[in-house]
N, C-alpha and C. Protein backbone atom coordinates (compact mmCIF):
# COMPACT_ATOMS: atom_id res chain seq x y z
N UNK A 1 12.12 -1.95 13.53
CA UNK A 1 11.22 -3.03 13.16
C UNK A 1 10.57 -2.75 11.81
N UNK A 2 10.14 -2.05 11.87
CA UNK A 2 9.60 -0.84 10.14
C UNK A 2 10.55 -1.36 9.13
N UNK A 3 11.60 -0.64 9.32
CA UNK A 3 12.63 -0.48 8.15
C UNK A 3 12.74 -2.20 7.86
N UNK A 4 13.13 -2.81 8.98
CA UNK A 4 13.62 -4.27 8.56
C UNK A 4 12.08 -5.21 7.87
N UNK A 5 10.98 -4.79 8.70
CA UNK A 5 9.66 -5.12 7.61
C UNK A 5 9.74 -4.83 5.93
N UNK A 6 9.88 -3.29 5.84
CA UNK A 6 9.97 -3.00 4.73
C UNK A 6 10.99 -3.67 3.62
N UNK A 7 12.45 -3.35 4.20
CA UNK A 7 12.80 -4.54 3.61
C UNK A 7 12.77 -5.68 3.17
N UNK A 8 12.47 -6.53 3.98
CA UNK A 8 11.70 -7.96 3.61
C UNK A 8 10.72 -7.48 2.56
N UNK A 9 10.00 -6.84 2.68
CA UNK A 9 9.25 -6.85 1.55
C UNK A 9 9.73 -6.11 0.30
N UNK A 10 10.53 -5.33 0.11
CA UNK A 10 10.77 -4.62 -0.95
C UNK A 10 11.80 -6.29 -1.37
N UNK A 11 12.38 -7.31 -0.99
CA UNK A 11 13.07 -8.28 -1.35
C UNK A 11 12.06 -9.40 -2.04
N UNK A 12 10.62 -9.36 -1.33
CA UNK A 12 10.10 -10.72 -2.23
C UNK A 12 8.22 -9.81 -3.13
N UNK A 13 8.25 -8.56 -3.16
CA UNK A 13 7.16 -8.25 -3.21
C UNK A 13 6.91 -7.36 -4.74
N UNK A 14 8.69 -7.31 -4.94
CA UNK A 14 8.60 -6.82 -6.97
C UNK A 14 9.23 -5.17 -6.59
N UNK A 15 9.28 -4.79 -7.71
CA UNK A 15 10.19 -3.63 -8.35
C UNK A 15 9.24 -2.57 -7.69
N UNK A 16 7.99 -2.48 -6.87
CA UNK A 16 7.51 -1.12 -6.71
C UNK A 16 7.86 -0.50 -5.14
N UNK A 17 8.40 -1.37 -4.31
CA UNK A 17 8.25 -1.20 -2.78
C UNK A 17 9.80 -0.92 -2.88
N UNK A 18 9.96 0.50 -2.15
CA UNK A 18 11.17 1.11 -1.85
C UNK A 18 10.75 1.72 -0.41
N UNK A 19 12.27 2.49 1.07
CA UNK A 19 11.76 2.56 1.59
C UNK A 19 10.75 4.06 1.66
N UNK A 20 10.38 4.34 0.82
CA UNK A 20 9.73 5.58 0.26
C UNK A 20 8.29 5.73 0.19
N UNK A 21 7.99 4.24 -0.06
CA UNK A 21 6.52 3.66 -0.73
C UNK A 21 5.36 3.55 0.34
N UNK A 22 4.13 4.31 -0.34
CA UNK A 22 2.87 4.58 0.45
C UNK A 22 2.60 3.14 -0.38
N UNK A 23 1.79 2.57 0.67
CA UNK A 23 0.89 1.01 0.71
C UNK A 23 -0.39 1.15 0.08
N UNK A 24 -1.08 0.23 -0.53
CA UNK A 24 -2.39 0.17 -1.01
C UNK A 24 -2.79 -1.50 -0.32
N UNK A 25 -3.22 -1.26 0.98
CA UNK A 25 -3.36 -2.57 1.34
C UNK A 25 -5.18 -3.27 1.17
N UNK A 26 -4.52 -4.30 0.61
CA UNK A 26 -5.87 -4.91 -0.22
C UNK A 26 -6.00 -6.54 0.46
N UNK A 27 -7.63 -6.98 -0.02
CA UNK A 27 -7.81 -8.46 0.03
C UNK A 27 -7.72 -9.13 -1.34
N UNK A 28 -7.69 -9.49 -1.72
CA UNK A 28 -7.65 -10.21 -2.87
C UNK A 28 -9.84 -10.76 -3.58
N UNK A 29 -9.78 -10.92 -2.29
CA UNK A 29 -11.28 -11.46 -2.55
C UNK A 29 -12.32 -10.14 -2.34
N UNK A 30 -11.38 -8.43 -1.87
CA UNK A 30 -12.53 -7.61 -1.96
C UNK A 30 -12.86 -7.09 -3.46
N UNK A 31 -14.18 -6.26 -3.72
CA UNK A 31 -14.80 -5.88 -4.78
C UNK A 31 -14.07 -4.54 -4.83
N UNK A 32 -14.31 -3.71 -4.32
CA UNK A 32 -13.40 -2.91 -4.18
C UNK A 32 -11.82 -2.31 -4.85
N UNK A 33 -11.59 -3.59 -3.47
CA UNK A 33 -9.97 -3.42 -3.65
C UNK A 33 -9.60 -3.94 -5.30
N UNK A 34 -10.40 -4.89 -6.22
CA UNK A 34 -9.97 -4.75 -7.64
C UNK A 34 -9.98 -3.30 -8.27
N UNK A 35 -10.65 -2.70 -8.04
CA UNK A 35 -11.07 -1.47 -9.04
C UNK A 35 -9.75 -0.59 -8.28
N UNK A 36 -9.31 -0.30 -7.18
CA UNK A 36 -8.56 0.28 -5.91
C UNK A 36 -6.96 -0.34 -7.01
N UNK A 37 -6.64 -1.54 -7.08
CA UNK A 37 -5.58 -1.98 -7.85
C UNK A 37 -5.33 -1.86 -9.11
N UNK A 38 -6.28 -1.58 -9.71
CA UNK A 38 -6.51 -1.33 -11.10
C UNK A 38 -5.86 -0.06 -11.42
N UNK A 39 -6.13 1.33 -10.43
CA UNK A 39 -6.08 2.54 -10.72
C UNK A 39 -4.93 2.56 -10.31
N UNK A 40 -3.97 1.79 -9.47
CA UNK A 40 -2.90 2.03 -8.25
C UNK A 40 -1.83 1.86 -9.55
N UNK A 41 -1.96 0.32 -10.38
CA UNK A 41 -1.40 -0.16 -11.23
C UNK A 41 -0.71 0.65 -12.54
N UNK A 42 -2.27 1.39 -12.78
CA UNK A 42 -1.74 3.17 -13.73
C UNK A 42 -1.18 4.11 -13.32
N UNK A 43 -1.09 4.20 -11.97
CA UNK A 43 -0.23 5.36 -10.86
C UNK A 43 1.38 4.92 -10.98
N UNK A 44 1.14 3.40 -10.59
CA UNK A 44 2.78 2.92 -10.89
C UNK A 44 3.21 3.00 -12.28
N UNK A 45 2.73 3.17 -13.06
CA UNK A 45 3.54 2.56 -14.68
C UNK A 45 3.29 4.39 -14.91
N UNK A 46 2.63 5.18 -14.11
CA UNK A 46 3.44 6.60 -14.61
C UNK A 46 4.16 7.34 -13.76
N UNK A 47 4.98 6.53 -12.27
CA UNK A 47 6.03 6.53 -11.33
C UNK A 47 5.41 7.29 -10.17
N UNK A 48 4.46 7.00 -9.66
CA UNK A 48 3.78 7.16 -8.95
C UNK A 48 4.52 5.90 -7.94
N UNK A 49 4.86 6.34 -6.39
CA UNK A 49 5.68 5.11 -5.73
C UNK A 49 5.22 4.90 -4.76
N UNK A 50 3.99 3.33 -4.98
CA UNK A 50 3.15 3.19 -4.35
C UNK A 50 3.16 1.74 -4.78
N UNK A 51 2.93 0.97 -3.41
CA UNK A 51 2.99 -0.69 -3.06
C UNK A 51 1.99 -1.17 -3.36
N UNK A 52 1.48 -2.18 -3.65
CA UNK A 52 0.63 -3.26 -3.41
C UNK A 52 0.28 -4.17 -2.38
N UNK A 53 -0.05 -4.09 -1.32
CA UNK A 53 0.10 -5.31 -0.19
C UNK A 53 -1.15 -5.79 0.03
N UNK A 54 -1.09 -7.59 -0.12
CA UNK A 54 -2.03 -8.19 0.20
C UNK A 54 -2.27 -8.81 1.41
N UNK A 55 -3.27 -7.89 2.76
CA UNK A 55 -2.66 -8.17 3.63
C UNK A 55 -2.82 -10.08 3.99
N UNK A 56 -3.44 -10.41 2.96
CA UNK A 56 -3.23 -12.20 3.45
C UNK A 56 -2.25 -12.82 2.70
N UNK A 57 -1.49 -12.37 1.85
CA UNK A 57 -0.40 -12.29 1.03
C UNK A 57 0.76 -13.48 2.37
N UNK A 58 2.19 -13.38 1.60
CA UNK A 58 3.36 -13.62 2.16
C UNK A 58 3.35 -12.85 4.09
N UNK A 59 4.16 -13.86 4.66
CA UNK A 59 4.59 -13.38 6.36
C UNK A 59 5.04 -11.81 6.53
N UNK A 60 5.43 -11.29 5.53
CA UNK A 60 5.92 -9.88 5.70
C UNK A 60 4.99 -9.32 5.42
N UNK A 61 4.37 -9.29 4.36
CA UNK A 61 3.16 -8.48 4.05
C UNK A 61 1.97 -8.12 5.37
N UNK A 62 1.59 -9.62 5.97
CA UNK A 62 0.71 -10.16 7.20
C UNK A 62 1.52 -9.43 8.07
N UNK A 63 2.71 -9.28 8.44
CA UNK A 63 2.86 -8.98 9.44
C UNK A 63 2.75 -7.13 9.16
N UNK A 64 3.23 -6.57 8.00
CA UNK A 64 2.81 -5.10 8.06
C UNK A 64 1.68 -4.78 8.08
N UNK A 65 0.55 -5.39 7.75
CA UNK A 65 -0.61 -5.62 7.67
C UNK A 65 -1.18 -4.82 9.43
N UNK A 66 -0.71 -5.98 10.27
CA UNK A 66 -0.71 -6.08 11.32
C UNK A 66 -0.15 -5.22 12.11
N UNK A 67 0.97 -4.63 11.47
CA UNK A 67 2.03 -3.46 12.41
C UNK A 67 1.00 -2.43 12.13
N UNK A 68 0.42 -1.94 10.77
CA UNK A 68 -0.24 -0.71 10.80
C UNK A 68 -1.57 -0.83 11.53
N UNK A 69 -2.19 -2.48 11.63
CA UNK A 69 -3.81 -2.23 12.28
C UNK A 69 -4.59 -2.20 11.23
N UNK A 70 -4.71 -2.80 10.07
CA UNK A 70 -5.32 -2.72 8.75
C UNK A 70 -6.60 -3.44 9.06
N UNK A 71 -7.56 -3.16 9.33
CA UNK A 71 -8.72 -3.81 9.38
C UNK A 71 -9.98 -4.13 8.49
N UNK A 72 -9.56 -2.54 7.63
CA UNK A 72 -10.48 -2.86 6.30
C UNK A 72 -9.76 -2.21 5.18
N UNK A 73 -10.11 -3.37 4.26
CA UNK A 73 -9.46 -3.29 2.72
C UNK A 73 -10.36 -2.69 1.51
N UNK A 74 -9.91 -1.61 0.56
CA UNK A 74 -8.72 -1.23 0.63
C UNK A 74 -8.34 -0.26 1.85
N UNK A 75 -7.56 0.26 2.01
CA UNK A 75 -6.73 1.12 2.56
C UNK A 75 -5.55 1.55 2.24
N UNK A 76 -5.93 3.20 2.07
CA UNK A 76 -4.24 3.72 1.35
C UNK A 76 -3.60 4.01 2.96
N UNK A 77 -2.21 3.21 2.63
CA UNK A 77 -1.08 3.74 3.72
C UNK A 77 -0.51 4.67 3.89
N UNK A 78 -0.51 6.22 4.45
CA UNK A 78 0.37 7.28 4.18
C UNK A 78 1.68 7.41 5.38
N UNK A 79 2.88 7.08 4.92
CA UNK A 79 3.89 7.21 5.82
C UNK A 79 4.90 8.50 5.52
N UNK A 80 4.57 9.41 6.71
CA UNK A 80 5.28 10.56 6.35
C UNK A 80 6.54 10.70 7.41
N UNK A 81 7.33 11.47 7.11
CA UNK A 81 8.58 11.13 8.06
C UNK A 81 8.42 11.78 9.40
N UNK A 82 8.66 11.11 10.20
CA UNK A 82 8.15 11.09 11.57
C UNK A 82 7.23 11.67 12.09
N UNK A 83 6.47 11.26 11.72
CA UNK A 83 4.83 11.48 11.95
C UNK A 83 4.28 10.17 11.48
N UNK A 84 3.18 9.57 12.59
CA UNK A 84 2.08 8.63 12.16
C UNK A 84 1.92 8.35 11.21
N UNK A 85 1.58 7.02 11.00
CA UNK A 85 1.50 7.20 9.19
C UNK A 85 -0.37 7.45 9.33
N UNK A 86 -0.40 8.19 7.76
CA UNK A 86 -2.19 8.10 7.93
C UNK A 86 -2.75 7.00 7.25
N UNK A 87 -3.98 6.73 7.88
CA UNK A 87 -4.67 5.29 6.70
C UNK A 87 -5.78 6.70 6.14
N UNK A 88 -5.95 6.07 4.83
CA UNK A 88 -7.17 6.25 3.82
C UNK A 88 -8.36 4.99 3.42
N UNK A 89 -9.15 4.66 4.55
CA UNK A 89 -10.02 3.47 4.45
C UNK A 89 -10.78 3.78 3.50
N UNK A 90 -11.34 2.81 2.02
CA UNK A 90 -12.15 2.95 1.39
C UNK A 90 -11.64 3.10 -0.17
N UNK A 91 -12.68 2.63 -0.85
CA UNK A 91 -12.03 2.88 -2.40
C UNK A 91 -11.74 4.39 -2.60
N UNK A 92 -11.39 4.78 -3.60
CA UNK A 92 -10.89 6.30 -3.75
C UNK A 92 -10.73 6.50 -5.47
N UNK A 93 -11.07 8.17 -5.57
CA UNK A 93 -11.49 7.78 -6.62
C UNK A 93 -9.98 8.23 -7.63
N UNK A 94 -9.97 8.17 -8.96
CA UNK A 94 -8.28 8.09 -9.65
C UNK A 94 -7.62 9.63 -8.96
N UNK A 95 -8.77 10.02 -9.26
CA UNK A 95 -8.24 11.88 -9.03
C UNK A 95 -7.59 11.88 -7.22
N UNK A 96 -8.57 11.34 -6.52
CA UNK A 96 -8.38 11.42 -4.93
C UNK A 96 -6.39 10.76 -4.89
N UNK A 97 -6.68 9.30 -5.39
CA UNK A 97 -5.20 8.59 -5.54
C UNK A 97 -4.04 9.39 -6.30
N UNK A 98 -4.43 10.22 -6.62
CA UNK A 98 -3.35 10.99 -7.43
C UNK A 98 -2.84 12.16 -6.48
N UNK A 99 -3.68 12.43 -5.84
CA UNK A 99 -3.44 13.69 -4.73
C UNK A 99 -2.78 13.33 -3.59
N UNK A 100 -3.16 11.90 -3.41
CA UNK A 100 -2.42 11.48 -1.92
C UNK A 100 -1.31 10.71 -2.26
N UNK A 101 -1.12 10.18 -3.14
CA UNK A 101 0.43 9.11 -3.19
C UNK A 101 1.29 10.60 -4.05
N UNK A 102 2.75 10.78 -3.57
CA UNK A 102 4.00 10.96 -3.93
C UNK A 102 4.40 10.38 -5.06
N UNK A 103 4.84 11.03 -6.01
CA UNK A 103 5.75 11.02 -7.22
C UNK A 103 6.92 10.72 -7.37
């Protein structure tokens, strides 16, 4: 169910979502989550491989949203291989985001 989520989204959600990619799941309307996207945005453009998901975004997005239990935005997604994935609730600061997302 995962993998075929992910897919769908790595198909309508842009060049950063592979099945590799830790989530930065955001609202669009939080305060927060701008400053949270801002820093995520400089993580990606120096290959840092890390998503964007809005969880009120597109049906795939909503529904991963929903598979992980995302209740408050932001939240970093950590999916490690077979093991739980971890959430990181809360803004974070560039240095913290640099330590937890994969290269």
């Amino acid at each position: 169910m995962v993998k075929l989520l992910i897919l769908l989204i790595m198909v309508t959600s842009g060049p950063y979502i592979t099945p590799n990619t830790e989530y930065l799941m955001i609202s669009k309307s939080c305060g927060p989550c701008i400053k949270a996207v801002k820093i995520v945005r400089k993580l990606q453009s120096e290959g840092y491989d890390v998503g964007i998901i809005n969880i009120k975004g597109n049906l795939a997005e909503r529904v991963l949203a929903k598979f992980y239990k995302i209740k408050t935005t932001p939240t970093l997604v950590i999916r490690e291989h077979s093991k739980k994935a971890k959430k990181i609730v809360g803004l974070q600061s560039e240095k913290r985001y640099r330590e937890l997302i994969s290269q």
